[in-house]
Every structure is written in C-alpha cells, then in structure tokens.
N, C-alpha and C. Protein backbone atom coordinates (compact mmCIF):
# COMPACT_ATOMS: atom_id res chain seq x y z
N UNK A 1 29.98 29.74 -25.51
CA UNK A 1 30.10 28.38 -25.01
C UNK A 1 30.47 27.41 -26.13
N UNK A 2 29.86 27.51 -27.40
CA UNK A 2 30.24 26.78 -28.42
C UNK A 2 31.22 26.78 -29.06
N UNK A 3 32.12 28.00 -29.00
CA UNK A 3 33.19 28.33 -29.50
C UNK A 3 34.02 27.52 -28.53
N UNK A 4 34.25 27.60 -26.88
CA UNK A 4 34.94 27.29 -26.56
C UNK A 4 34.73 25.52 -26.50
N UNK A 5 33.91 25.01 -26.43
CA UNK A 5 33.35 23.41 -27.42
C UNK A 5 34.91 23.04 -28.31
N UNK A 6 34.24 24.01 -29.47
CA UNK A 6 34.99 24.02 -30.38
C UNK A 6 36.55 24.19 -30.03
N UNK A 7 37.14 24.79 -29.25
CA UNK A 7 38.30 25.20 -29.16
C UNK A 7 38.88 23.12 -28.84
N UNK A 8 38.14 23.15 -27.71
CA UNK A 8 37.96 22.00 -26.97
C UNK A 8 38.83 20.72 -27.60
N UNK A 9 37.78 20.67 -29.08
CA UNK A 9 37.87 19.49 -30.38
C UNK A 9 38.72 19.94 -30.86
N UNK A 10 39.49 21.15 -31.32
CA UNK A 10 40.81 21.58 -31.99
C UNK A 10 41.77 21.01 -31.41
N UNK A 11 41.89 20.99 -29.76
CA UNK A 11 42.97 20.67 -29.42
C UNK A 11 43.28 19.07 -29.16
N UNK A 12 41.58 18.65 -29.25
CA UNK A 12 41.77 16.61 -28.94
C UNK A 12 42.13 16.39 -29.83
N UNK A 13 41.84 17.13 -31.43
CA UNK A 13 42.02 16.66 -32.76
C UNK A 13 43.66 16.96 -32.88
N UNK A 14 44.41 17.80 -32.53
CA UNK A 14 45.57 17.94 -32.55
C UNK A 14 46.43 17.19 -31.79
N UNK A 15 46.03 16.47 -30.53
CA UNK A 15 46.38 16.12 -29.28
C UNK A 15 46.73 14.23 -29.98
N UNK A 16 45.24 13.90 -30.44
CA UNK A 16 45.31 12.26 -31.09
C UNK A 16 46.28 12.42 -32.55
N UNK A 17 46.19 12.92 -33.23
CA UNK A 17 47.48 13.27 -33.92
C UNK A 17 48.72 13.38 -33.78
N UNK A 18 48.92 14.00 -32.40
CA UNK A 18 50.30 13.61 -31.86
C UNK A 18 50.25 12.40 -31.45
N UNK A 19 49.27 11.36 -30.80
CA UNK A 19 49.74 10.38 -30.04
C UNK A 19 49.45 9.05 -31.23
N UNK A 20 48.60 9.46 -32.37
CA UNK A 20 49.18 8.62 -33.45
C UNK A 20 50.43 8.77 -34.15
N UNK A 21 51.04 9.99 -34.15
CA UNK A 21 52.76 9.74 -34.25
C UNK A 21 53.46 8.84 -33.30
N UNK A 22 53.34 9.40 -32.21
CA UNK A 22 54.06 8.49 -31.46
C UNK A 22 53.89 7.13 -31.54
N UNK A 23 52.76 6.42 -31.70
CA UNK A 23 52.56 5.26 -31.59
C UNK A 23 53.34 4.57 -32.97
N UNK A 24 53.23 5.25 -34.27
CA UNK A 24 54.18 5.14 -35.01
C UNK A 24 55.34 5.06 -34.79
N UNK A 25 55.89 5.81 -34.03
CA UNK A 25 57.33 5.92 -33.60
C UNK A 25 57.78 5.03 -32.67
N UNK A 26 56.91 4.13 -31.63
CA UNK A 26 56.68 3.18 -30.84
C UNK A 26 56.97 2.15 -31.53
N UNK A 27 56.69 1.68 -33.06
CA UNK A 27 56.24 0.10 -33.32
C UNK A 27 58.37 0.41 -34.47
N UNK A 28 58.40 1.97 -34.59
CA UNK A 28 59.54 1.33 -35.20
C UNK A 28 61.08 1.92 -34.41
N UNK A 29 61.01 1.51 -33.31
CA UNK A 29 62.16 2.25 -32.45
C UNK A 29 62.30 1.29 -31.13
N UNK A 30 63.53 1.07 -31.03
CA UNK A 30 63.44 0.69 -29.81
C UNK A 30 64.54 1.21 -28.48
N UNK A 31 64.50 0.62 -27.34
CA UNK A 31 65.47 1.08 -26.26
C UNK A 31 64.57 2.45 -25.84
N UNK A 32 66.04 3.53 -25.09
CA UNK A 32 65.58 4.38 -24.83
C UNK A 32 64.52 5.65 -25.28
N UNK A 33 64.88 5.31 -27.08
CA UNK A 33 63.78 6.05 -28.00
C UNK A 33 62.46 5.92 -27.65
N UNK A 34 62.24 4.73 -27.96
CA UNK A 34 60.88 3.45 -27.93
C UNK A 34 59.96 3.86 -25.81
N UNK A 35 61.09 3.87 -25.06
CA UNK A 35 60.55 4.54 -23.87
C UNK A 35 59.99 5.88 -24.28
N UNK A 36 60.86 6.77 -24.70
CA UNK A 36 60.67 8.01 -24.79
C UNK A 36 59.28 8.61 -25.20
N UNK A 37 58.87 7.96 -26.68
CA UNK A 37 57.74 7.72 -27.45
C UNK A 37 57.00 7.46 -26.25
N UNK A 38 57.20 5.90 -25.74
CA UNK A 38 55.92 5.49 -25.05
C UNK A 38 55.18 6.81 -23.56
N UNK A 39 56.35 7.44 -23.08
CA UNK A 39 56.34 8.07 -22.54
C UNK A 39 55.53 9.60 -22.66
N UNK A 40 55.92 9.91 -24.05
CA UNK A 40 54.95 11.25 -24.44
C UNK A 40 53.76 10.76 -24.88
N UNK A 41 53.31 9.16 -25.54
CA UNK A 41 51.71 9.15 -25.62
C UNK A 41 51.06 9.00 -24.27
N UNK A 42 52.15 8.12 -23.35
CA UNK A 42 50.98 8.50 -22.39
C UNK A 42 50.80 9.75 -21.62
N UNK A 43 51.47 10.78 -21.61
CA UNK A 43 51.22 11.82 -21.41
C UNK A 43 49.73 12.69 -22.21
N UNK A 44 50.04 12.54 -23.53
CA UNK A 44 48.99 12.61 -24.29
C UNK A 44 47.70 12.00 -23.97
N UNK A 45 47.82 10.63 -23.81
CA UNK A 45 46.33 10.21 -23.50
C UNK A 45 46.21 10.68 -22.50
N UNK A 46 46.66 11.48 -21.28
CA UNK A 46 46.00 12.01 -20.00
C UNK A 46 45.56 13.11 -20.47
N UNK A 47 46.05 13.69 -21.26
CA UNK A 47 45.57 15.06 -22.06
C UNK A 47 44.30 15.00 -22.57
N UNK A 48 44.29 14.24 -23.54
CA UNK A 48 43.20 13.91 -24.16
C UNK A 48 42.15 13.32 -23.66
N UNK A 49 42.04 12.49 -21.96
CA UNK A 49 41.21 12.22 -21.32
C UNK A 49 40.59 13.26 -20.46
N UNK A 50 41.40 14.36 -20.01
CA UNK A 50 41.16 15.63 -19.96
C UNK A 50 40.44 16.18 -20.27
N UNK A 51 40.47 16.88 -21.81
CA UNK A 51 39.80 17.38 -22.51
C UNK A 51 38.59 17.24 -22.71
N UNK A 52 38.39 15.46 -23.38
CA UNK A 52 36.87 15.36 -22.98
C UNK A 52 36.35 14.89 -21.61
N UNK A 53 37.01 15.08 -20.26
CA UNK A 53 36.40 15.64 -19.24
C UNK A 53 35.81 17.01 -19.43
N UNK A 54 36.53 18.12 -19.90
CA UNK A 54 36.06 19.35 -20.04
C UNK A 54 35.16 19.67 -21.00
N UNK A 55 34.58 18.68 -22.12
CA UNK A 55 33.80 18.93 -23.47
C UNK A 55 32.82 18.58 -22.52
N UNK A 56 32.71 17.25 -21.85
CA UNK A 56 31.48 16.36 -20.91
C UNK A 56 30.80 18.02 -20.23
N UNK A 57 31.85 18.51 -19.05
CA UNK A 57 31.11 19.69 -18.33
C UNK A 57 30.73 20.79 -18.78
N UNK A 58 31.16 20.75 -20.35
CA UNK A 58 30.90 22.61 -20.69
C UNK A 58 29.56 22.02 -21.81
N UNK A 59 29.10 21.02 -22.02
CA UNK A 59 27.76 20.44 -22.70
C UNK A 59 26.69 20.36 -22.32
N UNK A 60 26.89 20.28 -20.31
CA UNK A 60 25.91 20.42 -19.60
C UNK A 60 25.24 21.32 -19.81
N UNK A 61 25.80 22.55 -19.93
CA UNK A 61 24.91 24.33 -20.15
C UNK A 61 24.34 24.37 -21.81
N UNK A 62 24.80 23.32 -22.65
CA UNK A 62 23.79 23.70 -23.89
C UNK A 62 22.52 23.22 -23.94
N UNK A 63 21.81 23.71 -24.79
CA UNK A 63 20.66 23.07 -24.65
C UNK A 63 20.50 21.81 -25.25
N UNK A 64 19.18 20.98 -25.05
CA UNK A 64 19.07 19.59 -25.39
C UNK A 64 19.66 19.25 -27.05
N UNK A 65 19.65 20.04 -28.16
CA UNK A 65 19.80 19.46 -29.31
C UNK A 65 21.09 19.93 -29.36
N UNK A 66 22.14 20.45 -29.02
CA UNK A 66 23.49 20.63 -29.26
C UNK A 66 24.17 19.72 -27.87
N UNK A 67 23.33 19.57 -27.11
CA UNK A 67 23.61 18.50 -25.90
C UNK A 67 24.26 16.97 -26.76
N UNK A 68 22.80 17.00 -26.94
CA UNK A 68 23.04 15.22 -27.67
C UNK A 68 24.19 15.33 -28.96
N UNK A 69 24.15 15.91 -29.62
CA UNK A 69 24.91 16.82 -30.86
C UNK A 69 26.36 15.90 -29.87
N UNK A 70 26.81 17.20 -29.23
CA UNK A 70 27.96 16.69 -28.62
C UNK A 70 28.30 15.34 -27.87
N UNK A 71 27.25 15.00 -27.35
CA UNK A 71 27.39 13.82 -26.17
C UNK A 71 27.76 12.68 -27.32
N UNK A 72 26.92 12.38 -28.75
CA UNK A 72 27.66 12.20 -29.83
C UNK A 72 28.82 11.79 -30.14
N UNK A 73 29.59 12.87 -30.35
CA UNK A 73 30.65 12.98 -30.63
C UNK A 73 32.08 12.54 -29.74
N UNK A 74 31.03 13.00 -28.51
CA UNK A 74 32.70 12.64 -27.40
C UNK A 74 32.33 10.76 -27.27
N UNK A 75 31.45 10.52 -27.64
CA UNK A 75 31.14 9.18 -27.71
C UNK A 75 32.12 8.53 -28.71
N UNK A 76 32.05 9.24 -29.97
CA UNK A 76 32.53 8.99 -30.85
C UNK A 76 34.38 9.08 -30.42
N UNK A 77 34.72 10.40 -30.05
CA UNK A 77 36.58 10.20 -29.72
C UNK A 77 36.48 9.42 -28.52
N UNK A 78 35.81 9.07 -27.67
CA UNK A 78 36.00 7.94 -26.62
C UNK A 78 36.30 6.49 -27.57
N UNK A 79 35.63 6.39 -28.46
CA UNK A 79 35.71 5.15 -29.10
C UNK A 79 36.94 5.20 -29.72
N UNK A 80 37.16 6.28 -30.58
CA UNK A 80 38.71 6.54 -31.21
C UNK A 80 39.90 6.78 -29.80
N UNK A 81 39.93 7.21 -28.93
CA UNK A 81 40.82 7.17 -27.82
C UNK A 81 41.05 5.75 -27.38
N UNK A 82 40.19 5.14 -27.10
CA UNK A 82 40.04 3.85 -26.77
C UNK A 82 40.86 2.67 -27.93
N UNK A 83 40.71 3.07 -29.00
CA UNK A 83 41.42 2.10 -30.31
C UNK A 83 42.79 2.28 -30.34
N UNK A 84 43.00 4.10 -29.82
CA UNK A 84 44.79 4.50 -29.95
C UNK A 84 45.17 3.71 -29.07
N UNK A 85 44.73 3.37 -28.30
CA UNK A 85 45.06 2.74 -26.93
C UNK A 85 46.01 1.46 -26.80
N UNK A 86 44.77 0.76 -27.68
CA UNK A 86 45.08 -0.74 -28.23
C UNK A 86 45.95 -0.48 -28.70
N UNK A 87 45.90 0.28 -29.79
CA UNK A 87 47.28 -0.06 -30.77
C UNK A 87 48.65 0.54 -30.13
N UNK A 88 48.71 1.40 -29.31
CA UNK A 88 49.95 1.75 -28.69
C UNK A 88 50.07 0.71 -27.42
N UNK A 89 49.39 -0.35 -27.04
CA UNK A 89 49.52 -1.87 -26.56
C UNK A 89 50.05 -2.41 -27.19
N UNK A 90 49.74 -2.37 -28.44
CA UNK A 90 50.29 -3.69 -29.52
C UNK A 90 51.33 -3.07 -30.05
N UNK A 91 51.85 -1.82 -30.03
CA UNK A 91 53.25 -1.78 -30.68
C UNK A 91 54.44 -1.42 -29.91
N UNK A 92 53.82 -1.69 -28.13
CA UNK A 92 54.92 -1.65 -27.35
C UNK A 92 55.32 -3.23 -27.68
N UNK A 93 53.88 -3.93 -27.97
CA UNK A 93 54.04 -5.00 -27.68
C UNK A 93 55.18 -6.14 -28.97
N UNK A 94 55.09 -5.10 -30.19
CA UNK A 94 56.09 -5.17 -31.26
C UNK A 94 55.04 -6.25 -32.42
N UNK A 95 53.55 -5.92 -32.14
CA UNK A 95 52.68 -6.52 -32.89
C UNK A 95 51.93 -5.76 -34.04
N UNK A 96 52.29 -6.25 -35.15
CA UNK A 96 52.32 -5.79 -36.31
C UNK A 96 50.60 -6.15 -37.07
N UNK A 97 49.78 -4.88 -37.11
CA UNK A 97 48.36 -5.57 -37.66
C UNK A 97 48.40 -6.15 -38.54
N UNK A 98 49.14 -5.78 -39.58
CA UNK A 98 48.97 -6.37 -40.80
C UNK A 98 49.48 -7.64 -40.96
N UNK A 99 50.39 -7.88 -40.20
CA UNK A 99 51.07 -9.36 -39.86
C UNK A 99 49.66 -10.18 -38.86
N UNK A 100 49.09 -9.35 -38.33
CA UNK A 100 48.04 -10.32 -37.86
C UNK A 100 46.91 -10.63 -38.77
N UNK A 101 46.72 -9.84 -39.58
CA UNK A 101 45.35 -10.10 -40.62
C UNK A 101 45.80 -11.30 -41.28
N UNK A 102 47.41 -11.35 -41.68
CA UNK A 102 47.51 -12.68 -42.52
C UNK A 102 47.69 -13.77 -41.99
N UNK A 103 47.88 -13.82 -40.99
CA UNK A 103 48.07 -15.02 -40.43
C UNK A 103 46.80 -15.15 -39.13
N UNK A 104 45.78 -14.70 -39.57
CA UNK A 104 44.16 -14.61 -38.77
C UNK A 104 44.48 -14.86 -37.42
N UNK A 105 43.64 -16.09 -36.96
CA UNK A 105 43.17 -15.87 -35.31
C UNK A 105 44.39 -16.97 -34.40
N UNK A 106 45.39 -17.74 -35.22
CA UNK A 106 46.35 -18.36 -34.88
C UNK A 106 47.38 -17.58 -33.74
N UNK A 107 47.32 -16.23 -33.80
CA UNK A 107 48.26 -15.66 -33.14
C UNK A 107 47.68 -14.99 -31.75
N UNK A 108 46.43 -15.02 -31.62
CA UNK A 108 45.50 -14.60 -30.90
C UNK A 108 46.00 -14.35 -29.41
N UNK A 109 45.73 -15.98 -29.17
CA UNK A 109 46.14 -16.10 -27.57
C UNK A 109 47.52 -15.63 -27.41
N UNK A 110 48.77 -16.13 -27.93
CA UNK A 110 50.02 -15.58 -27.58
C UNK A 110 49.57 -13.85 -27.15
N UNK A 111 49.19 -13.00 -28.11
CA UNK A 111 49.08 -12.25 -28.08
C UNK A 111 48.42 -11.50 -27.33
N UNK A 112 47.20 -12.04 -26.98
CA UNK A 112 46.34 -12.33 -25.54
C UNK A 112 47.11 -12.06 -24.07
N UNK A 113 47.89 -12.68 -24.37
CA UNK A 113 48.81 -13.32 -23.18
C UNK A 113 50.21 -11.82 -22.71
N UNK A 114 50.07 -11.46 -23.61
CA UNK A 114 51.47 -10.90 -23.75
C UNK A 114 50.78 -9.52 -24.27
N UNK A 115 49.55 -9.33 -24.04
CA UNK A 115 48.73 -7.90 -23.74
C UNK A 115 48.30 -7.68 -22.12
N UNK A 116 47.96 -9.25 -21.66
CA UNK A 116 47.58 -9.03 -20.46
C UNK A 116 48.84 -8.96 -19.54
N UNK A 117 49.75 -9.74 -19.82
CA UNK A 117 50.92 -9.28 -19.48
C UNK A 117 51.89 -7.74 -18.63
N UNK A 118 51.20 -7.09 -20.53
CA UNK A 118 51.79 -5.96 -20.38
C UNK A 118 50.50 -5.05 -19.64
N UNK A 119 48.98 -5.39 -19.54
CA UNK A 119 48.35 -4.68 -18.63
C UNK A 119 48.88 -5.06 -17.05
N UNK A 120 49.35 -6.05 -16.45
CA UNK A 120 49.53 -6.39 -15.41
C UNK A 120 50.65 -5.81 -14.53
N UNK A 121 51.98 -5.28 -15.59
CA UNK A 121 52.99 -4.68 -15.27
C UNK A 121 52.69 -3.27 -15.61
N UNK A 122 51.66 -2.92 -16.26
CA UNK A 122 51.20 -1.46 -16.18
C UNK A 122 50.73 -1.48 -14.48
N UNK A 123 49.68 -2.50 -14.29
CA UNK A 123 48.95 -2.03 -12.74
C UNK A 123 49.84 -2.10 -11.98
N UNK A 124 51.20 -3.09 -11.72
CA UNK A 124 52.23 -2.89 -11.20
C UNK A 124 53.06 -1.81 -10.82
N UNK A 125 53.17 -1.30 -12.30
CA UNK A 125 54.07 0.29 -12.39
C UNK A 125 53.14 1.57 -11.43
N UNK A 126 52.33 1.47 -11.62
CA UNK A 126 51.07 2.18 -11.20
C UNK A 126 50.66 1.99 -10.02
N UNK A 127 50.56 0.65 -9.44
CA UNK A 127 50.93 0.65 -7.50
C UNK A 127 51.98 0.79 -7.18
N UNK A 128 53.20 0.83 -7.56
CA UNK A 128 54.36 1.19 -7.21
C UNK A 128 55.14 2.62 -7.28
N UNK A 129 54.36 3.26 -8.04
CA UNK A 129 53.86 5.06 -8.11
C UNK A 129 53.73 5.37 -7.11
N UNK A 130 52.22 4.73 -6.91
CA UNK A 130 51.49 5.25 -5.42
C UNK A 130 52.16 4.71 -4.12
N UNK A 131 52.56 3.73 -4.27
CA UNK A 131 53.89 3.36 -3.21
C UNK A 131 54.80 4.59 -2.84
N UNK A 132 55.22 4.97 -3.93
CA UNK A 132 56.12 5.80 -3.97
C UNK A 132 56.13 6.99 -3.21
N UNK A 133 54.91 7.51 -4.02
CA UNK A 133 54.28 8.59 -3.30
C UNK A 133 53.72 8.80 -2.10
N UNK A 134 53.09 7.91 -1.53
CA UNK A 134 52.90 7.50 -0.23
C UNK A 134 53.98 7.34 0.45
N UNK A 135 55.14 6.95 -0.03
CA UNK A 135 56.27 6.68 1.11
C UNK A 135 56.80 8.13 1.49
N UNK A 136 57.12 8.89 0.37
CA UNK A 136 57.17 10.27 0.06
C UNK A 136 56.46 11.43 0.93
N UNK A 137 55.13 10.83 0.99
CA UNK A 137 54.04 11.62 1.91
C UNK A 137 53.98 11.39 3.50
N UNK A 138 54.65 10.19 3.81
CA UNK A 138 55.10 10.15 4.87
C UNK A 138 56.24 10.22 5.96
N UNK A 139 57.20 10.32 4.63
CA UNK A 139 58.32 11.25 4.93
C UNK A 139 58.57 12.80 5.41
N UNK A 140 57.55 13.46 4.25
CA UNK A 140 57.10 14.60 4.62
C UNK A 140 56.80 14.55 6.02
N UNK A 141 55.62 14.33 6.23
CA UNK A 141 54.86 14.02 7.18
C UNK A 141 55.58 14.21 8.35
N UNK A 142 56.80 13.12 8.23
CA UNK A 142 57.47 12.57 9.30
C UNK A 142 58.29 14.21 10.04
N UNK A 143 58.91 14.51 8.75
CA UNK A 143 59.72 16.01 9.33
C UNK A 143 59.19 17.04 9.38
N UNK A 144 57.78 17.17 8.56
CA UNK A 144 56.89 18.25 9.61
C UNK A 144 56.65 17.89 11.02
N UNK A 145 56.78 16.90 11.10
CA UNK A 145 56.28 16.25 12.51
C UNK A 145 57.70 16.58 13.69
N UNK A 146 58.79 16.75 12.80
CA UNK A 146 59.91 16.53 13.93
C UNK A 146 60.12 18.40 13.79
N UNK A 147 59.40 19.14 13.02
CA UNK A 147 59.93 20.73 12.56
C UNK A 147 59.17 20.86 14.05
N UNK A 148 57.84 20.56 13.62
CA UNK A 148 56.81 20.84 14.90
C UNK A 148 57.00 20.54 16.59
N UNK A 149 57.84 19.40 16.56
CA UNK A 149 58.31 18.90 17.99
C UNK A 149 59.45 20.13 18.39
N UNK A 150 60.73 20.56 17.43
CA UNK A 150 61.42 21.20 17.68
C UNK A 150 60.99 22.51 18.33
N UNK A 151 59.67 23.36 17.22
CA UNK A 151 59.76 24.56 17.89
C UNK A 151 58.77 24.27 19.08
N UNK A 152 58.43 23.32 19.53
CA UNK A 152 57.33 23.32 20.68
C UNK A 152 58.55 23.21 21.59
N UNK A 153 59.56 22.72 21.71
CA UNK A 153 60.24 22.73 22.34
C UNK A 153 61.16 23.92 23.08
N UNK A 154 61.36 24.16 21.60
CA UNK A 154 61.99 26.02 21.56
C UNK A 154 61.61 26.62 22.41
N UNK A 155 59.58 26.78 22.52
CA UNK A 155 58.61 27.60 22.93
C UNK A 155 58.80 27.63 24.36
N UNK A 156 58.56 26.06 24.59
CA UNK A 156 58.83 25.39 25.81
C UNK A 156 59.81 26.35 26.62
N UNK A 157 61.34 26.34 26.07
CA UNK A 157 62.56 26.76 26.85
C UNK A 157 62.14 27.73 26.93
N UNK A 158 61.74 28.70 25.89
CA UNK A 158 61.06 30.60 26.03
C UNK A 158 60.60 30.89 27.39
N UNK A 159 59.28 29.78 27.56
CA UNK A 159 58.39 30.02 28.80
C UNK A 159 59.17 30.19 29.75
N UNK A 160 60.16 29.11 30.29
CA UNK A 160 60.41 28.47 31.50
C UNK A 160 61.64 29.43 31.21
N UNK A 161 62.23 30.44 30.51
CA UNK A 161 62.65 31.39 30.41
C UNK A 161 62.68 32.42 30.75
N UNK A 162 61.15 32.40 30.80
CA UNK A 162 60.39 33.98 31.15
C UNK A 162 60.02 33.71 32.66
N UNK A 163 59.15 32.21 32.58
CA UNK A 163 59.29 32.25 34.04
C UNK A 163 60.44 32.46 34.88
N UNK A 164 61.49 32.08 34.71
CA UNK A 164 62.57 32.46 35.65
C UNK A 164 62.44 33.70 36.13
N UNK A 165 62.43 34.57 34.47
CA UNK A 165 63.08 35.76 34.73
C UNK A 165 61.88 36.90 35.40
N UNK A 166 60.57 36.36 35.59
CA UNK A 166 59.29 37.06 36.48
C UNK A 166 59.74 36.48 37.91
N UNK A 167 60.26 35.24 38.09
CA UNK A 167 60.57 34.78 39.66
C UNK A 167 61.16 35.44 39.78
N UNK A 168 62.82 35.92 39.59
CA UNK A 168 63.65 36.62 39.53
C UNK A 168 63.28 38.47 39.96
N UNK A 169 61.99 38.88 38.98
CA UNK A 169 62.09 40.14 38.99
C UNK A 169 60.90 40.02 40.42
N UNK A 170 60.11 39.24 41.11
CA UNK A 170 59.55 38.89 42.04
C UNK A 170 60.04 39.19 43.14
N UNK A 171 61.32 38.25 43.16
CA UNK A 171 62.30 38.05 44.49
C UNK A 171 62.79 39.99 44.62
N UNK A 172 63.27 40.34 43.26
CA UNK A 172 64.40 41.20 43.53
C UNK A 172 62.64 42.29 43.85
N UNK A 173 61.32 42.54 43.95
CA UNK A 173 60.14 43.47 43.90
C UNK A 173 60.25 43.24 45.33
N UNK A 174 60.46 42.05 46.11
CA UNK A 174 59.89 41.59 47.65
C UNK A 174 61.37 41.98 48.27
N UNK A 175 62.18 42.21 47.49
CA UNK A 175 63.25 42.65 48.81
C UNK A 175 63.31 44.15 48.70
N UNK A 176 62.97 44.96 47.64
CA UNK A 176 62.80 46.41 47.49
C UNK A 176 61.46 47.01 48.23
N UNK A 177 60.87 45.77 48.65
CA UNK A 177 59.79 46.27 49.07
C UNK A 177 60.18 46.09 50.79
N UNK A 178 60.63 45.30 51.09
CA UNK A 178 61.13 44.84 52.34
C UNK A 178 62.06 46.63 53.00
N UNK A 179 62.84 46.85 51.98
CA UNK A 179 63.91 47.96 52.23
C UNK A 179 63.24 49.23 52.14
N UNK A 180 62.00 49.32 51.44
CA UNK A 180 61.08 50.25 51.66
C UNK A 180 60.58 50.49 52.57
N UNK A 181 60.16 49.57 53.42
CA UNK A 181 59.61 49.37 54.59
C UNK A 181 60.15 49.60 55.75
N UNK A 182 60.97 49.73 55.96
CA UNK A 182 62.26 50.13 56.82
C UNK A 182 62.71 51.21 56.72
N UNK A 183 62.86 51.44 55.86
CA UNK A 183 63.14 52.83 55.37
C UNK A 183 61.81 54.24 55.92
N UNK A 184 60.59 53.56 55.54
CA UNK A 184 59.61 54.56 56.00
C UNK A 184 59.46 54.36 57.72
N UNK A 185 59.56 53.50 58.26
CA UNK A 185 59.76 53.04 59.92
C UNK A 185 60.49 54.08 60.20
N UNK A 186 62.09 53.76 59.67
CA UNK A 186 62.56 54.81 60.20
C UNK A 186 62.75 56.74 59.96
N UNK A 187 62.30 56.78 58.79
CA UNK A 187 61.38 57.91 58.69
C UNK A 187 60.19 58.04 59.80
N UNK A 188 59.52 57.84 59.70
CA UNK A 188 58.23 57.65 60.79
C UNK A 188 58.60 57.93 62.49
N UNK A 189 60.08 57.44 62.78
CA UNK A 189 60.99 57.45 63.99
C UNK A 189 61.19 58.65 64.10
N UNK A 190 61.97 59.03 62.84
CA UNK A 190 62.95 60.26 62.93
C UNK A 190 62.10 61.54 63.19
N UNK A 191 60.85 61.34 62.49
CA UNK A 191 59.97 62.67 62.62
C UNK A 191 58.84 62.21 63.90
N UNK A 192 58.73 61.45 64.53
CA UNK A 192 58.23 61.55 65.68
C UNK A 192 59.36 61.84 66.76
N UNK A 193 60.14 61.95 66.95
CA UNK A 193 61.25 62.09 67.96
C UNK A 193 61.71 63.32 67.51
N UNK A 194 61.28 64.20 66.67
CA UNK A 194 61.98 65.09 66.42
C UNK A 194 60.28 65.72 66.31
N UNK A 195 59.32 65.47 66.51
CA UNK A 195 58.39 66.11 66.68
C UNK A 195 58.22 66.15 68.67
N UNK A 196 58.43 65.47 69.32
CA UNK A 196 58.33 64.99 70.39
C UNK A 196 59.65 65.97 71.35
N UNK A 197 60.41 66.00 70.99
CA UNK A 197 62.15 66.42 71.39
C UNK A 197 62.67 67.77 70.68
C-alpha cells in the first residue's frame, strides 16, 4: 500500500513539474503557442487533482500514524497545486511577479479585475462545454429515438405480415376442408349404394 502511496507522489511530483514548465512557457509565448501551453497545464492540473483523489482513498487503509503522515502532505501539494494555479492565472494574464513586488499594492485592483475577469470567462467556457454536451446528448437521444420508432415500425409491418399470411393459410385450411367434406359424402354414397345394389 505504501509503495503504491509512493508511486502516487512520483507521479504528482513529476506531473507539477510539467505544469510549472508550462506555466513558464505561458508568461513567455503568445497566440496559438500561449493556447497550446495553457491547454496542456490544464490538462495537467486535472491530473494532478486526480492523483491526490487517489493518495486521499488509498490513506484510508493505513493506519492512524502514516494516515496523518500523509493527510499532511496532500495538504501540503493541495496548497502547492493551488499556488500553480494562481500563477498560471497571472501569466495568462501577462502579470509579471516581480514587476508586482516593485511596484507593491498600486497594481492590485487592475489586476483584481482582470483575474476575476478571466475567472468569469473560465465559468463561461465551462457552461458552454456543458451546453455543448448537452446539446450533443440530445441529439443522440433524438436519433436513438427515431432508430427506435423505425424498427417498431419495421416490426409492426412483420406482424400485419404474418397476419395476412395465417388469414390467408386459414381461408385456403377452410376451403380444403370444405372439399374434404364432400369428398367423404360422396365416398360414404358410393359405398352405400354399392353395398345396397
């Protein structure tokens, strides 16, 4: 169990490493690059939110002092996940820390402004996903719905198919039976008159 712990932290530790490149690569690139970047950290941070989903459930089974041990620690990369965060905010946002340390709390609000900004057109991008997908899901929806009408229909013609063709073999049973019947009558004739005569 601890090993695989461990495997766990190899790969968040490898995982925030990549998405501190990128975020590097974010503050000095722009256009389609600068997407591109932004595009593989956030891939990464789903990764990495992942992961310590999976450190959280595989901690449950240790015991209490390697429990807390860990609970610890993912405390600890929650806090570091949480900072990459910011800063790959601030260098979509083309905000330079060190340009903010010197010129202190003057730049604050702009910056404020033009973080919340860019959270607002994140929640945007992000209902318009699920828009998406939802429209998508009911599209589906829609032509399973018309696959399903078709073969009920199909089925439909089958029946009223078969029924015919039992009326059919009905009619043609009641007139063979009719000609049967006549047939033994006059049998029945022939050998009484020829029993009789």
């Amino acid at each position: 169990m601890a090993s695989l712990l461990q495997n766990f932290e190899q790969q968040y530790s490898t995982v925030t490493a990549d998405i501190t490149f990128h975020i590097g690569k974010i503050s000095n690139s722009s256009g389609a690059e600068k997407q591109n970047h932004v595009r593989q950290a956030e891939k990464l941070f789903e990764e990495a939110s992942e992961l310590l989903e999976q450190m959280e459930l595989e901690i449950k089974e240790q015991d209490q002092k390697e429990r807390q041990k860990y609970q610890t620690r993912i405390r600890s990369y929650k806090v570091e996940l949480n900072k990459q965060q910011t800063d790959m905010k601030r260098a979509r946002l083309g905000i330079d820390a060190n340009r903010d340390e010197l010129l202190g709390d003057d730049t604050h609000d702009s910056e404020d402004q033009r973080t919340r900004l860019l959270d607002n057109t994140e929640r945007l991008d992000r209902s318009t996903r699920k828009l998406e997908q939802g429209y998508r899901i009911a599209v589906e929806t829609e032509q399973i719905g018309g696959q399903i009408m078709e073969d009920l229909h199909n089925q439909r013609q089958t029946i009223q198919r078969s029924r015919g063709r039992l009326h059919d073999m009905d009619t043609t049973l009641g007139k063979s039976s009719r000609v049967l019947s006549g047939m033994m009558k006059r049998l029945v004739l022939i050998t009484f008159y020829n029993c009789c005569y």
